[in-house]
Structure formats: structure tokens, C-alpha cells
C-alpha atoms as a PDB file:
ATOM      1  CA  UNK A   1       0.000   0.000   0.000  1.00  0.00           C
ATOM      2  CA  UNK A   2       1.334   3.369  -1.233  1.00  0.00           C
ATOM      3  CA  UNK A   3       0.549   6.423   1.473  1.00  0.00           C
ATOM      4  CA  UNK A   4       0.729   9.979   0.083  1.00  0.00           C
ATOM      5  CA  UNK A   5       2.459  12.093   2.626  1.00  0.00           C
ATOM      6  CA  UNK A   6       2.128  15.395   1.057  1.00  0.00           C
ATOM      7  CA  UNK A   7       4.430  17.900  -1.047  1.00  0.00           C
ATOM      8  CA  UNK A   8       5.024  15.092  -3.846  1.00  0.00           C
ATOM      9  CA  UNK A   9       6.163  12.752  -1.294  1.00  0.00           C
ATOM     10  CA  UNK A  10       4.901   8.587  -1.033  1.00  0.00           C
ATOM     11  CA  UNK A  11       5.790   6.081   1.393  1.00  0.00           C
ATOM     12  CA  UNK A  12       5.497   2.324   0.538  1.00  0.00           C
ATOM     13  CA  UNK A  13       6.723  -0.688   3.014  1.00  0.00           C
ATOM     14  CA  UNK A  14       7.988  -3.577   0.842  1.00  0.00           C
ATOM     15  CA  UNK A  15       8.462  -5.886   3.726  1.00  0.00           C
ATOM     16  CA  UNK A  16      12.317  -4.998   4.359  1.00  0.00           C
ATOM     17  CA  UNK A  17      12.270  -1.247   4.086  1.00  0.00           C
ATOM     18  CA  UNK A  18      10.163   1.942   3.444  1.00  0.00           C
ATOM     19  CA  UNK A  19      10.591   3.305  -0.257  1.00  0.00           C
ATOM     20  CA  UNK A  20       9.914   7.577  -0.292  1.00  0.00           C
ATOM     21  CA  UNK A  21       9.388   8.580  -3.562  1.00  0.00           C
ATOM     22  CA  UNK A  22       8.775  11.714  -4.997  1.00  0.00           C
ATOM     23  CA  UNK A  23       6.490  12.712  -7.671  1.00  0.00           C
ATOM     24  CA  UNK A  24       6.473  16.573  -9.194  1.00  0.00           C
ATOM     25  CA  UNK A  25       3.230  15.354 -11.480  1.00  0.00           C
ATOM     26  CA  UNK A  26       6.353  13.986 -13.740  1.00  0.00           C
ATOM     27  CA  UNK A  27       6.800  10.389 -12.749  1.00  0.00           C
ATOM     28  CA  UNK A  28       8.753   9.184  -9.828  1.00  0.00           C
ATOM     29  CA  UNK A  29      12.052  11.179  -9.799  1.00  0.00           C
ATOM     30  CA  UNK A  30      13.472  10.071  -6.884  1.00  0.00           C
ATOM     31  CA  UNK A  31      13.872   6.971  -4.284  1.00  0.00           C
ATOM     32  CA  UNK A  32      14.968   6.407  -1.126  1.00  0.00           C
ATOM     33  CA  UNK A  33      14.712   3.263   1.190  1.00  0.00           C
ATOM     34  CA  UNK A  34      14.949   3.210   4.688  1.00  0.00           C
ATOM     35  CA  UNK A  35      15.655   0.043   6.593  1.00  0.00           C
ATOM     36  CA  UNK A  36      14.084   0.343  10.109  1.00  0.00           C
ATOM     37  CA  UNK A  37      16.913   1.051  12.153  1.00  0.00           C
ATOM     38  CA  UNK A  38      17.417   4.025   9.297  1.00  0.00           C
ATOM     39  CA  UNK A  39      13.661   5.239  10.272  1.00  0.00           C
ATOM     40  CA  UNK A  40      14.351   4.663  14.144  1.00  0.00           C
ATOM     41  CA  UNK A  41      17.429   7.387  13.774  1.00  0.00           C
ATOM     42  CA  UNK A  42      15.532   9.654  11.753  1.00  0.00           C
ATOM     43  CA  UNK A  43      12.260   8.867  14.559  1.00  0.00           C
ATOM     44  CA  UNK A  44      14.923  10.326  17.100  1.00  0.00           C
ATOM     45  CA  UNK A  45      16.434  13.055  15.026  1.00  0.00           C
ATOM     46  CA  UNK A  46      12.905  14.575  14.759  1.00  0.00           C
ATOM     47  CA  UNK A  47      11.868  14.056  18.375  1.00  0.00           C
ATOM     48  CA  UNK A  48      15.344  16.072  19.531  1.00  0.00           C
ATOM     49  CA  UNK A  49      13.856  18.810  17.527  1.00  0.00           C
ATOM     50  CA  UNK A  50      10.757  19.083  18.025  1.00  0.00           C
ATOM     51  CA  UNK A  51       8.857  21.425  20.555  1.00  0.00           C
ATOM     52  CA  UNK A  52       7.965  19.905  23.816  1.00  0.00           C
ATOM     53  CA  UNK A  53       4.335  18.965  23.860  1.00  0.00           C
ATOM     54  CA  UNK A  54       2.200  21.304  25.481  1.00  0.00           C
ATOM     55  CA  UNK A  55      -0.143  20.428  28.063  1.00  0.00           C
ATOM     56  CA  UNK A  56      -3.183  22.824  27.065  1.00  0.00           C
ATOM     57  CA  UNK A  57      -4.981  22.042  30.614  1.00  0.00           C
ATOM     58  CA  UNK A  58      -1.971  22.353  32.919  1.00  0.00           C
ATOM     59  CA  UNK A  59      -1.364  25.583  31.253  1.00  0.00           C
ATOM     60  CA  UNK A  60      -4.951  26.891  31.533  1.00  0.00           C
ATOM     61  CA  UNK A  61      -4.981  25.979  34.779  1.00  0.00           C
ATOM     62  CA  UNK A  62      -1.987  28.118  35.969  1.00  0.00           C
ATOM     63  CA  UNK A  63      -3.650  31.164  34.147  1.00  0.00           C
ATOM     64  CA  UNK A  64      -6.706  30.365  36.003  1.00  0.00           C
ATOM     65  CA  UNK A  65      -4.883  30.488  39.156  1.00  0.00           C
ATOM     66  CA  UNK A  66      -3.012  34.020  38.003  1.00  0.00           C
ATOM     67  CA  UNK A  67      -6.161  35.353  37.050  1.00  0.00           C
ATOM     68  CA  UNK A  68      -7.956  34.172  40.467  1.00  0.00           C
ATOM     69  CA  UNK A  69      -5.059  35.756  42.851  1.00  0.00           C
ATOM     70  CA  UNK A  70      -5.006  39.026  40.791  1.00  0.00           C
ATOM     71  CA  UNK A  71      -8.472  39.416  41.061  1.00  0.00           C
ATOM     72  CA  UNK A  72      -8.547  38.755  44.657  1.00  0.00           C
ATOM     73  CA  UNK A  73      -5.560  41.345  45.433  1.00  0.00           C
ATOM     74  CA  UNK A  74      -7.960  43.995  43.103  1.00  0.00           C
ATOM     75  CA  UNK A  75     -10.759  43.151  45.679  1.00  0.00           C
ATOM     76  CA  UNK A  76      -8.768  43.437  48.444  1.00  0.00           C
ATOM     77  CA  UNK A  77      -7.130  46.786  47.436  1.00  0.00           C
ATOM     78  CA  UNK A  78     -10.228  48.594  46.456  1.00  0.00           C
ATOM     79  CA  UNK A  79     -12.391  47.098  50.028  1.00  0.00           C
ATOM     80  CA  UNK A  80     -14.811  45.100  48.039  1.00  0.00           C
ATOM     81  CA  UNK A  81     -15.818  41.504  49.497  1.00  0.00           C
ATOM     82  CA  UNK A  82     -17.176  38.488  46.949  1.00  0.00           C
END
């Protein structure tokens, strides 16, 4: 089975390797295969340079918090209870 990855670029696993081709709308110009332990490197190249997940929650959370203690020192200053 043949995936499309996008930007003229297929993947295809033969059983031994993955073959990346890439079409322009011409044909196939180029090929590359990548044995496993070839895709494992490149896994960990891309993971050392990618940007740290971000967890969306956690991060609300803490601006929750922010906004909570900020609004509670504006009470406080200004003499008004909640």
C-alpha cells in the first residue's frame, strides 16, 4: 500500500524497508529506502527537535490560578468583598 504524505512525497513498506518517492506530477524522480533502524534514527532526530508537547490544561490551569489571585488582590485593594 502506497501512502501519500504530502508535497510530492509517497511512502510504501515492501516488507524490508520503506521506499519515499517523490512525484512533481512527472513520474517518480526520486527513491529512497529506509531500513528500520534508518527510520528509528531519523524517529529520534525529529523528536530532539521538536517542541515539547504542550499540556493545554496544565497551562490553563496556571492562568486560572493568576487570574484568580489578581483578582482577589484587586478586591482586596479597592475594600470590596465576593
Amino acid at each position: 500500500m502506497i501512502r501519500y504524505l504530502g508535497d510530492g512525497v509517497s511512502v510504501e513498506w515492501d516488507g524490508r524497508a520503506f521506499k519515499l518517492t517523490t512525484d512533481a506530477g512527472h513520474g517518480v524522480t526520486n527513491r529512497i529506502y529506509l531500513e528500520p533502524a534508518i527510520v528509528d534514527a531519523f524517529a529520534r532526530f525529529v523528536g530532539e527537535r521538536r517542541a515539547p508537547a504542550v499540556d493545554l490544561d496544565a497551562e490553563f490551569a496556571a492562568i486560572d490560578r493568576e487570574l484568580d489571585a489578581a483578582f482577589a488582590a484587586l478586591t482586596d485593594a479597592a475594600g470590596v468583598r465576593s
